[in-house]
PDB file of N, CA and C in Angstrom:
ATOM      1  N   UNK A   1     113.575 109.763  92.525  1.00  0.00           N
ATOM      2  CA  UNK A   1     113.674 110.049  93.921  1.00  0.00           C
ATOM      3  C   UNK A   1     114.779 109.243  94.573  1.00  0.00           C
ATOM      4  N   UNK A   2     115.301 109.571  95.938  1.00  0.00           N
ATOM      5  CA  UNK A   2     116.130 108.432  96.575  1.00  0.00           C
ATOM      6  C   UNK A   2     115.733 107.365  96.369  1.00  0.00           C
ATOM      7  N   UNK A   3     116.712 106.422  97.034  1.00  0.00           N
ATOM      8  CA  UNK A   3     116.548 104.762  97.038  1.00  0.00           C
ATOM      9  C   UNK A   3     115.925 104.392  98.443  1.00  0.00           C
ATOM     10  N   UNK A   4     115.558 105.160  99.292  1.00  0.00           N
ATOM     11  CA  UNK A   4     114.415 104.603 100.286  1.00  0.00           C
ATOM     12  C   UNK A   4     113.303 105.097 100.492  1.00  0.00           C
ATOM     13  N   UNK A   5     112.463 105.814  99.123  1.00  0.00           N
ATOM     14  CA  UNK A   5     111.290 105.805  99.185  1.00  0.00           C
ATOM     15  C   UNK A   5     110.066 104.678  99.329  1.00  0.00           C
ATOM     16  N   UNK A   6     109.029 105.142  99.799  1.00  0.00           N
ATOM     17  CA  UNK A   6     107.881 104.387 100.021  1.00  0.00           C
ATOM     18  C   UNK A   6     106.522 104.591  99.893  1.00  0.00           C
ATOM     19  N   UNK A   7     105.943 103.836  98.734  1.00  0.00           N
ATOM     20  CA  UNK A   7     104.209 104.556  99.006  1.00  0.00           C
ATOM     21  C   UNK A   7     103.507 103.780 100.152  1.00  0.00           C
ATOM     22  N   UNK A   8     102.349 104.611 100.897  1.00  0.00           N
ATOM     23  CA  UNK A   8     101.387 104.014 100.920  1.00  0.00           C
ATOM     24  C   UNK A   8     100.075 104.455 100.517  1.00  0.00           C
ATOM     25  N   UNK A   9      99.199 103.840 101.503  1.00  0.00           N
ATOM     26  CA  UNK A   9      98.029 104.164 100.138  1.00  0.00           C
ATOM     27  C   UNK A   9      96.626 104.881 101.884  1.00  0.00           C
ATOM     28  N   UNK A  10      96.345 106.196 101.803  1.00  0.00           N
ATOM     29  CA  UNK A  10      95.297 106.168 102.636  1.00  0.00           C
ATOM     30  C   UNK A  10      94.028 106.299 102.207  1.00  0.00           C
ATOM     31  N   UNK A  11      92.713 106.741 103.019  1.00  0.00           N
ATOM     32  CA  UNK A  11      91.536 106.889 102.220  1.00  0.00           C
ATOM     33  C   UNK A  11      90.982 107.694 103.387  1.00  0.00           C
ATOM     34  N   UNK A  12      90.014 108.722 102.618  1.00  0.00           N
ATOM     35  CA  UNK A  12      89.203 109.851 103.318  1.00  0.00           C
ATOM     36  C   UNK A  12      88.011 109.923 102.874  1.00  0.00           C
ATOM     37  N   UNK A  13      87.132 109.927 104.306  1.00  0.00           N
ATOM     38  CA  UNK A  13      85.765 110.016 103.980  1.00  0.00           C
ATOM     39  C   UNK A  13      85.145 110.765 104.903  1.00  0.00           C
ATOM     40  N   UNK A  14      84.146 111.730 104.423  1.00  0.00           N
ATOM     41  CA  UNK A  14      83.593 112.448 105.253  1.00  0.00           C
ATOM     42  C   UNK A  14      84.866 112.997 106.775  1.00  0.00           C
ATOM     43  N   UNK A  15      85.696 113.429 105.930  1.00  0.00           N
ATOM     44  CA  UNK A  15      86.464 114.373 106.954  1.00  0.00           C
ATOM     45  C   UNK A  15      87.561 113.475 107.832  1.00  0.00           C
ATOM     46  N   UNK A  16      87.302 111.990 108.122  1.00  0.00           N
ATOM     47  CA  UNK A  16      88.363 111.081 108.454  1.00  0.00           C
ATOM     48  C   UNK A  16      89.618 110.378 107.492  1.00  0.00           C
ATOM     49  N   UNK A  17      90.913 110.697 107.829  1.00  0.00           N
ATOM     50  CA  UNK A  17      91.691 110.051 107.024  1.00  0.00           C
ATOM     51  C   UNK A  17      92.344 108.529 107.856  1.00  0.00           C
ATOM     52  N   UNK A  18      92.287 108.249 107.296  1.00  0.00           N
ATOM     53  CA  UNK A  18      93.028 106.677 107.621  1.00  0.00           C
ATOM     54  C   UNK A  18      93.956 105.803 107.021  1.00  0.00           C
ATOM     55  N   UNK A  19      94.512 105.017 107.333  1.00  0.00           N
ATOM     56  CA  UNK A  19      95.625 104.164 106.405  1.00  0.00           C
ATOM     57  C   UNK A  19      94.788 103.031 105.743  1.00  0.00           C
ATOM     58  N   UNK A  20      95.152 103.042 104.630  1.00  0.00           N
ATOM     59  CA  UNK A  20      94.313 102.015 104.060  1.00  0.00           C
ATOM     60  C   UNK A  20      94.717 100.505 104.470  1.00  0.00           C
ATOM     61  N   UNK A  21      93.157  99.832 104.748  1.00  0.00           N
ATOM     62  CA  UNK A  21      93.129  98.506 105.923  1.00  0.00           C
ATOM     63  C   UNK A  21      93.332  97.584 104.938  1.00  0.00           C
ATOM     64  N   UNK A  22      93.385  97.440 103.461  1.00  0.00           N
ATOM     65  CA  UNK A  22      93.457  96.347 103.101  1.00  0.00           C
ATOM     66  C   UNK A  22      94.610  95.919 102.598  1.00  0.00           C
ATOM     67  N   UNK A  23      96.070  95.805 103.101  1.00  0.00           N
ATOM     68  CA  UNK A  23      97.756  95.913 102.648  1.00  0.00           C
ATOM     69  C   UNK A  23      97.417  94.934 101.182  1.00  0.00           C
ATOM     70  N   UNK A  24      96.617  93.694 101.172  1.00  0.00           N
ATOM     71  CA  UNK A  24      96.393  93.069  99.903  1.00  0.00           C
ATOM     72  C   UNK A  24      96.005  93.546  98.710  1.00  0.00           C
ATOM     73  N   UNK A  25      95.255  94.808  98.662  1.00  0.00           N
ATOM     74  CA  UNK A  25      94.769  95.223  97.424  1.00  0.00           C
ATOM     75  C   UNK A  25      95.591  96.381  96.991  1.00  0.00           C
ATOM     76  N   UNK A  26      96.778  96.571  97.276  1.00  0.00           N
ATOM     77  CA  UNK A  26      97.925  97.551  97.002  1.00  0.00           C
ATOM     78  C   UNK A  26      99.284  96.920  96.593  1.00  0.00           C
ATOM     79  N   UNK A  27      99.852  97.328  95.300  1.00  0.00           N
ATOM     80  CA  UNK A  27     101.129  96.600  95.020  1.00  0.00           C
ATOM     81  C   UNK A  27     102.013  97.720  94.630  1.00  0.00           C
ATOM     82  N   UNK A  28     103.150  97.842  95.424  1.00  0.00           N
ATOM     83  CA  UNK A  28     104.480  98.764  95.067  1.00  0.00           C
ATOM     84  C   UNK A  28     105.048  97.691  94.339  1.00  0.00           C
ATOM     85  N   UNK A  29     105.784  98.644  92.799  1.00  0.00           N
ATOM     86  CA  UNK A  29     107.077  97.636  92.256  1.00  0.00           C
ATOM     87  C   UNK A  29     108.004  98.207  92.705  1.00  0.00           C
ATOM     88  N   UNK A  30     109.132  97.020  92.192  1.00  0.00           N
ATOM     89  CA  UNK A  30     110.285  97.192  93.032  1.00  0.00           C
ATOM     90  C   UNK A  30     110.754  98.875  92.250  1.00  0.00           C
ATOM     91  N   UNK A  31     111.959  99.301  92.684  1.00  0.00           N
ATOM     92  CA  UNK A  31     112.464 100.475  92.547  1.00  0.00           C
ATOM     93  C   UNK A  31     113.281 100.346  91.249  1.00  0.00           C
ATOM     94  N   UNK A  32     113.311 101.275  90.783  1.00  0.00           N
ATOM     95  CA  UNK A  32     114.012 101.226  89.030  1.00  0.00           C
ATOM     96  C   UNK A  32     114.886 101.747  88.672  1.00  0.00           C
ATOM     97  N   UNK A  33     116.317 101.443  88.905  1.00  0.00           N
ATOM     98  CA  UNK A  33     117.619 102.941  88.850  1.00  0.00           C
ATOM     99  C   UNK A  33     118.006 103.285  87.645  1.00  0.00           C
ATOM    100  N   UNK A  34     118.366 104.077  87.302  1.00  0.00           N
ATOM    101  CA  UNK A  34     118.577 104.440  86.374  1.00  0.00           C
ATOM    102  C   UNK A  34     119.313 105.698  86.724  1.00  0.00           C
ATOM    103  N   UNK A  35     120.497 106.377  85.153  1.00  0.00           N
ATOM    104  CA  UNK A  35     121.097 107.785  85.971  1.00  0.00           C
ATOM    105  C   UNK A  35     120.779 108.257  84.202  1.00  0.00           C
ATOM    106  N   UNK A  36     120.114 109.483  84.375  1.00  0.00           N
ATOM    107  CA  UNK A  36     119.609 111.015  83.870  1.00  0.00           C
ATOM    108  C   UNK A  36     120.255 111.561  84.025  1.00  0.00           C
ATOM    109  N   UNK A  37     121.544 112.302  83.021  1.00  0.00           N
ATOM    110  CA  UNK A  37     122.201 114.023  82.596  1.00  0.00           C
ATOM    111  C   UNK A  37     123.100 113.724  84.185  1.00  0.00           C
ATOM    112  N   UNK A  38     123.700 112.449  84.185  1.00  0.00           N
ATOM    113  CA  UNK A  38     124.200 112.604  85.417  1.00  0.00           C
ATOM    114  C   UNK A  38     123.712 112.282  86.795  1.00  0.00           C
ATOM    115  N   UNK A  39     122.647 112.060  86.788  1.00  0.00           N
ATOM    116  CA  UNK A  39     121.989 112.120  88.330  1.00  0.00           C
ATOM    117  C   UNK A  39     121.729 110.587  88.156  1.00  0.00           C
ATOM    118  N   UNK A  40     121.334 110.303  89.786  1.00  0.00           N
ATOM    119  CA  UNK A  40     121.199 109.153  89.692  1.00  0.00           C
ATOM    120  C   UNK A  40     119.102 108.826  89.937  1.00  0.00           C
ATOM    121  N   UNK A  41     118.610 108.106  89.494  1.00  0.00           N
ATOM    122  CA  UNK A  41     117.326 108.603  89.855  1.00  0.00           C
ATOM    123  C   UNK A  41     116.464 106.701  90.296  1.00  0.00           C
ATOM    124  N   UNK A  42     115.422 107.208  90.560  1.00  0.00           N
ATOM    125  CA  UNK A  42     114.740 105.580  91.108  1.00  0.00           C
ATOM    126  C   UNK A  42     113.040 105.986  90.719  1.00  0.00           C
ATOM    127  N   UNK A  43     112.574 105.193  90.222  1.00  0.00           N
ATOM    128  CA  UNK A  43     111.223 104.977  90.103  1.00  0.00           C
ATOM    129  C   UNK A  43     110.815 104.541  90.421  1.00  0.00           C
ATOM    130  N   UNK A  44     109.415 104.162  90.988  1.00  0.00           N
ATOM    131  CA  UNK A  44     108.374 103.983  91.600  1.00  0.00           C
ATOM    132  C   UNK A  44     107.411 103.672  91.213  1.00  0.00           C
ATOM    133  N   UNK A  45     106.503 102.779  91.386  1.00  0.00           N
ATOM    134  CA  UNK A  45     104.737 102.598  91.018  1.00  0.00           C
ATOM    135  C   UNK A  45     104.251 101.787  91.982  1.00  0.00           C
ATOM    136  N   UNK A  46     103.086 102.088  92.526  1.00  0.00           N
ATOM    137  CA  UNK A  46     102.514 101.743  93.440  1.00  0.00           C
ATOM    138  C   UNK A  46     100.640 101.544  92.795  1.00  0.00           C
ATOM    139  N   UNK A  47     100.074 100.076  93.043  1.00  0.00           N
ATOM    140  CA  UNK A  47      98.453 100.522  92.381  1.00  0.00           C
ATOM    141  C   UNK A  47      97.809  99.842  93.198  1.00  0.00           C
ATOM    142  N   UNK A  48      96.438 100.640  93.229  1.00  0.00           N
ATOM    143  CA  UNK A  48      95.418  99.828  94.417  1.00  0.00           C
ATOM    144  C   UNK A  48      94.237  99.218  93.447  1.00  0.00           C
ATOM    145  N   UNK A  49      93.900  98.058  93.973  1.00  0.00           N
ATOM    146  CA  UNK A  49      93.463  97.152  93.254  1.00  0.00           C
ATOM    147  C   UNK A  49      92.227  96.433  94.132  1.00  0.00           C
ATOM    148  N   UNK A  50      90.797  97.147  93.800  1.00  0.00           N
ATOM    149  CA  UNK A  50      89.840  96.663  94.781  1.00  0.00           C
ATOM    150  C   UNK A  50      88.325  96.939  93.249  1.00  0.00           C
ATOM    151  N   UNK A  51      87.490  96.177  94.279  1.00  0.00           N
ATOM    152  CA  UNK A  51      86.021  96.416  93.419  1.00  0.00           C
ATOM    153  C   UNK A  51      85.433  97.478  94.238  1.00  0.00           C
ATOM    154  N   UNK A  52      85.260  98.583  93.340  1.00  0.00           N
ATOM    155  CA  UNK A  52      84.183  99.738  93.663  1.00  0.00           C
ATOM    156  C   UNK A  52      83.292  99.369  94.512  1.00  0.00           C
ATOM    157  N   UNK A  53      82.414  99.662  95.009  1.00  0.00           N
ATOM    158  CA  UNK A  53      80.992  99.311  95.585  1.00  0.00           C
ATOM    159  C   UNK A  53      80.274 100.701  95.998  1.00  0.00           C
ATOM    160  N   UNK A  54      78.939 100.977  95.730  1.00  0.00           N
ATOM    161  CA  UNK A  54      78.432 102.380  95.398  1.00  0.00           C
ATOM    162  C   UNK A  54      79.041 102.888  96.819  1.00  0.00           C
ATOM    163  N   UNK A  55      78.868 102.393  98.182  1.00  0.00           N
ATOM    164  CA  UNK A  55      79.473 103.223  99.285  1.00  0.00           C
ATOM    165  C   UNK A  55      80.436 103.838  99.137  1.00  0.00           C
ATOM    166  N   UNK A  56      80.969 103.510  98.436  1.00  0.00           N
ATOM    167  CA  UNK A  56      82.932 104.260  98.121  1.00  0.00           C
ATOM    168  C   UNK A  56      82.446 105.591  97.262  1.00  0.00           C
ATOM    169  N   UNK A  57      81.083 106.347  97.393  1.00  0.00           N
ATOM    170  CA  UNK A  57      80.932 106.995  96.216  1.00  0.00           C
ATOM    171  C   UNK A  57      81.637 108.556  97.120  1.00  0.00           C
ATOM    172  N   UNK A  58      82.406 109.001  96.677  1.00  0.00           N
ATOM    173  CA  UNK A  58      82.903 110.170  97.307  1.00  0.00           C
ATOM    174  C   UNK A  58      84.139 110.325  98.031  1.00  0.00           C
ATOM    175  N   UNK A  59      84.529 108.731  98.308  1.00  0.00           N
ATOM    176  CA  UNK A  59      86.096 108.447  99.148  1.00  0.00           C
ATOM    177  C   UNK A  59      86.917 108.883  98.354  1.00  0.00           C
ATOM    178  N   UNK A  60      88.076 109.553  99.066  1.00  0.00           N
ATOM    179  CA  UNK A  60      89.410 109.864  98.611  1.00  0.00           C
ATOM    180  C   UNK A  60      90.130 109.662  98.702  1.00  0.00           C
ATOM    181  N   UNK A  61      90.691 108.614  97.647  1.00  0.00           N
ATOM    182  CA  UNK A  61      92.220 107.729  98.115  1.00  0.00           C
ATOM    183  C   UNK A  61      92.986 108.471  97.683  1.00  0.00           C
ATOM    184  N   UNK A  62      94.183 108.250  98.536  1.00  0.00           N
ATOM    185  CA  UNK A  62      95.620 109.016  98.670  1.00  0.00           C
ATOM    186  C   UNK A  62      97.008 108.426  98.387  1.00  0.00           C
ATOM    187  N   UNK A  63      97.376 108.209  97.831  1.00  0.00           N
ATOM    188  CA  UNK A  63      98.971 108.202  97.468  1.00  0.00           C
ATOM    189  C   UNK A  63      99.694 108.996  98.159  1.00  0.00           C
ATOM    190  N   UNK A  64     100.703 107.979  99.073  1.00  0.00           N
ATOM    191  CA  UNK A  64     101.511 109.058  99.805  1.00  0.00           C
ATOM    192  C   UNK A  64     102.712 108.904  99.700  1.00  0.00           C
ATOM    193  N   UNK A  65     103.930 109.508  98.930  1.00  0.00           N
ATOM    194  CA  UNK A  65     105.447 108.604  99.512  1.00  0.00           C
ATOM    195  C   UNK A  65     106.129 109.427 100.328  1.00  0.00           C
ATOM    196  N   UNK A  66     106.805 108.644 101.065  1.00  0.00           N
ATOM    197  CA  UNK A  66     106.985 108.414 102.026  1.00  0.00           C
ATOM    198  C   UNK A  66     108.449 108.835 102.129  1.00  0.00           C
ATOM    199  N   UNK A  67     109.612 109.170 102.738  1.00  0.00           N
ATOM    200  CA  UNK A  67     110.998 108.630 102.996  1.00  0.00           C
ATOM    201  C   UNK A  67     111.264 109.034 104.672  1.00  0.00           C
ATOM    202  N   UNK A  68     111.429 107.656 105.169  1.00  0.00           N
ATOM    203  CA  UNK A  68     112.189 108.152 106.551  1.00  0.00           C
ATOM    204  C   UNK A  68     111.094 108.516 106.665  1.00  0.00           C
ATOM    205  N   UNK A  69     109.841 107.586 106.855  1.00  0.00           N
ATOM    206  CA  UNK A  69     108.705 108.243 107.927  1.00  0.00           C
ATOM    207  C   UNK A  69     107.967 109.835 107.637  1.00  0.00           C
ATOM    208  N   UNK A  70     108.608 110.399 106.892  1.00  0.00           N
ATOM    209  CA  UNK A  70     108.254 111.749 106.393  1.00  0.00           C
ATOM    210  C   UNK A  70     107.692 111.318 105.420  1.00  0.00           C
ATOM    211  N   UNK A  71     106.534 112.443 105.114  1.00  0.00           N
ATOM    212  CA  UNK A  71     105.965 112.890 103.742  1.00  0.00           C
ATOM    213  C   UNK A  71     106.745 113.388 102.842  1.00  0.00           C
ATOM    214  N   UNK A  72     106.499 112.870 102.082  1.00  0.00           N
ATOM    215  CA  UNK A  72     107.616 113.864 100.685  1.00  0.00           C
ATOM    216  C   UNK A  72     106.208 114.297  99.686  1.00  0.00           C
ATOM    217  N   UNK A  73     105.316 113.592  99.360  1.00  0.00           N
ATOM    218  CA  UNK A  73     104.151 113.847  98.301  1.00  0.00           C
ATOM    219  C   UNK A  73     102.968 113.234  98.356  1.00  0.00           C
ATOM    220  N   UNK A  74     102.284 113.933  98.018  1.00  0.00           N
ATOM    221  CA  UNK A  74     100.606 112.796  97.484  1.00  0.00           C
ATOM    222  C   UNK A  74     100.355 112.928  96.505  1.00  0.00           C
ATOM    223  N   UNK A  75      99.301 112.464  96.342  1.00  0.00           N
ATOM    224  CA  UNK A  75      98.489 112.391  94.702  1.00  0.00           C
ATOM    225  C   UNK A  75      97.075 111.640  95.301  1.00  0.00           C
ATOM    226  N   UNK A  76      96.135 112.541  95.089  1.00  0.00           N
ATOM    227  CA  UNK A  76      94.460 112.126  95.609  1.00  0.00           C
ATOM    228  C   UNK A  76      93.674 111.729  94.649  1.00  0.00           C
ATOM    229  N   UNK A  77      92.729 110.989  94.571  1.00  0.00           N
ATOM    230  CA  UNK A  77      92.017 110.280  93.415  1.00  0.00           C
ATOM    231  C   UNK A  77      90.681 110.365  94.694  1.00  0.00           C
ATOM    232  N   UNK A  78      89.871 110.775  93.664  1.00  0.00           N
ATOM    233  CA  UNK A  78      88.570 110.599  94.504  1.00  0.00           C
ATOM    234  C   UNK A  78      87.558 109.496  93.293  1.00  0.00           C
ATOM    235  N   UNK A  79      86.734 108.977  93.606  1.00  0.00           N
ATOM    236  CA  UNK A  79      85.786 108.180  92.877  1.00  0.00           C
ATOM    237  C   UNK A  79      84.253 108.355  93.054  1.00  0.00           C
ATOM    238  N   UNK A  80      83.811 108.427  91.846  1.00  0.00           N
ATOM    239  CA  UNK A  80      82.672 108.880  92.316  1.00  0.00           C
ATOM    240  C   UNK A  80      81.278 107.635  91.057  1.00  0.00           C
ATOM    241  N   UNK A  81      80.226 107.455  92.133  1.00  0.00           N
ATOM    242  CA  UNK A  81      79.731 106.481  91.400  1.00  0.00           C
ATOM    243  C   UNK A  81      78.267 107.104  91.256  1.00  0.00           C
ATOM    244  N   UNK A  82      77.806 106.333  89.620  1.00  0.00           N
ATOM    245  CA  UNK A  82      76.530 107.090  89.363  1.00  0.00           C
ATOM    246  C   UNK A  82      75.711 105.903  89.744  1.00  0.00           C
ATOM    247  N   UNK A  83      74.914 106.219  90.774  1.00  0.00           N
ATOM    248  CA  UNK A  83      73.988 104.780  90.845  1.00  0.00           C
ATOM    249  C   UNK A  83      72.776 104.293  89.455  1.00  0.00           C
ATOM    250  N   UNK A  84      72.808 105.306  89.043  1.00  0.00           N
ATOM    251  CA  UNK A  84      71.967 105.091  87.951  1.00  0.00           C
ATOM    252  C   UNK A  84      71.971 104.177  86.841  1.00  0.00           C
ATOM    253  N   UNK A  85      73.170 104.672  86.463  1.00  0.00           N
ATOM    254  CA  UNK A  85      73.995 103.784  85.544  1.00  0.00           C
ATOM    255  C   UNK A  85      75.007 102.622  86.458  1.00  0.00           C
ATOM    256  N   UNK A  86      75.038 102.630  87.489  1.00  0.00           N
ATOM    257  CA  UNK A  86      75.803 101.960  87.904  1.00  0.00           C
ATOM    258  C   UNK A  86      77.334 101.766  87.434  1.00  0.00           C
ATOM    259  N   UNK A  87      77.428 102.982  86.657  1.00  0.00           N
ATOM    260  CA  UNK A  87      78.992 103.324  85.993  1.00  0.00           C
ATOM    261  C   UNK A  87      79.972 104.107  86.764  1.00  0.00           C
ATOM    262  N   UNK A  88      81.248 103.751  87.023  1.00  0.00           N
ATOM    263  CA  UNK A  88      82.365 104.490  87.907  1.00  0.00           C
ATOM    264  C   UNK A  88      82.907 105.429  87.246  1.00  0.00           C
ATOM    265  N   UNK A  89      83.054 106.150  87.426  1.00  0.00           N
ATOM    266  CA  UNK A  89      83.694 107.669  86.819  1.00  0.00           C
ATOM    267  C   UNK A  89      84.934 108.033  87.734  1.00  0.00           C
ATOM    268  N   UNK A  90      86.186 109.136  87.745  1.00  0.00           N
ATOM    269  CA  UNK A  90      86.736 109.529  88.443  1.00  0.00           C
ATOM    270  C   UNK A  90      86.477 111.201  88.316  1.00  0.00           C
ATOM    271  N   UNK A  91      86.136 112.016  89.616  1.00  0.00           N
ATOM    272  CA  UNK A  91      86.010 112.794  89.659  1.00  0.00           C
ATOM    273  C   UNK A  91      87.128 114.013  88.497  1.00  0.00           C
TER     274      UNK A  91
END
């Protein structure tokens, strides 16, 4: 992608989306250039980094990047927890 992309990270629950409140449990690396068949290209990784807790069972975190304030993409991860087992699964 360009060289001023940006993730962030939101979360949806029960029909509200929001920016995710915790900027600490999210890490973008730096950007990675490299040029492909000619082009010039940049990589990206962005990871959110928190402890489950059964309430989160159904939230949908969002990956968003970003350029210039615009959307360019997402990528949604929902989580879903079995209280039974007390084991995390991803939908």
């Amino acid at each position: 992608g360009p060289a001023n992309l940006q993730a962030v990270w939101k979360r949806k629950k029960e029909g509200n989306e929001e920016n995710y409140p915790y900027a600490n449990n999210f890490i973008n690396s730096k950007q990675v250039f490299s040029v492909i068949s000619g082009c010039n290209t940049y990589d990206y990784a962005s990871e959110l980094k928190f402890t489950l807790e059964e309430k989160d069972n159904g939230t949908l975190y969002i990956c968003v990047v970003m350029e210039d304030n615009n959307e360019r993409s997402r990528k949604m991860f929902t989580i879903g927890v079995n209280p039974e087992s007390r084991a995390l699964y991803p939908y």
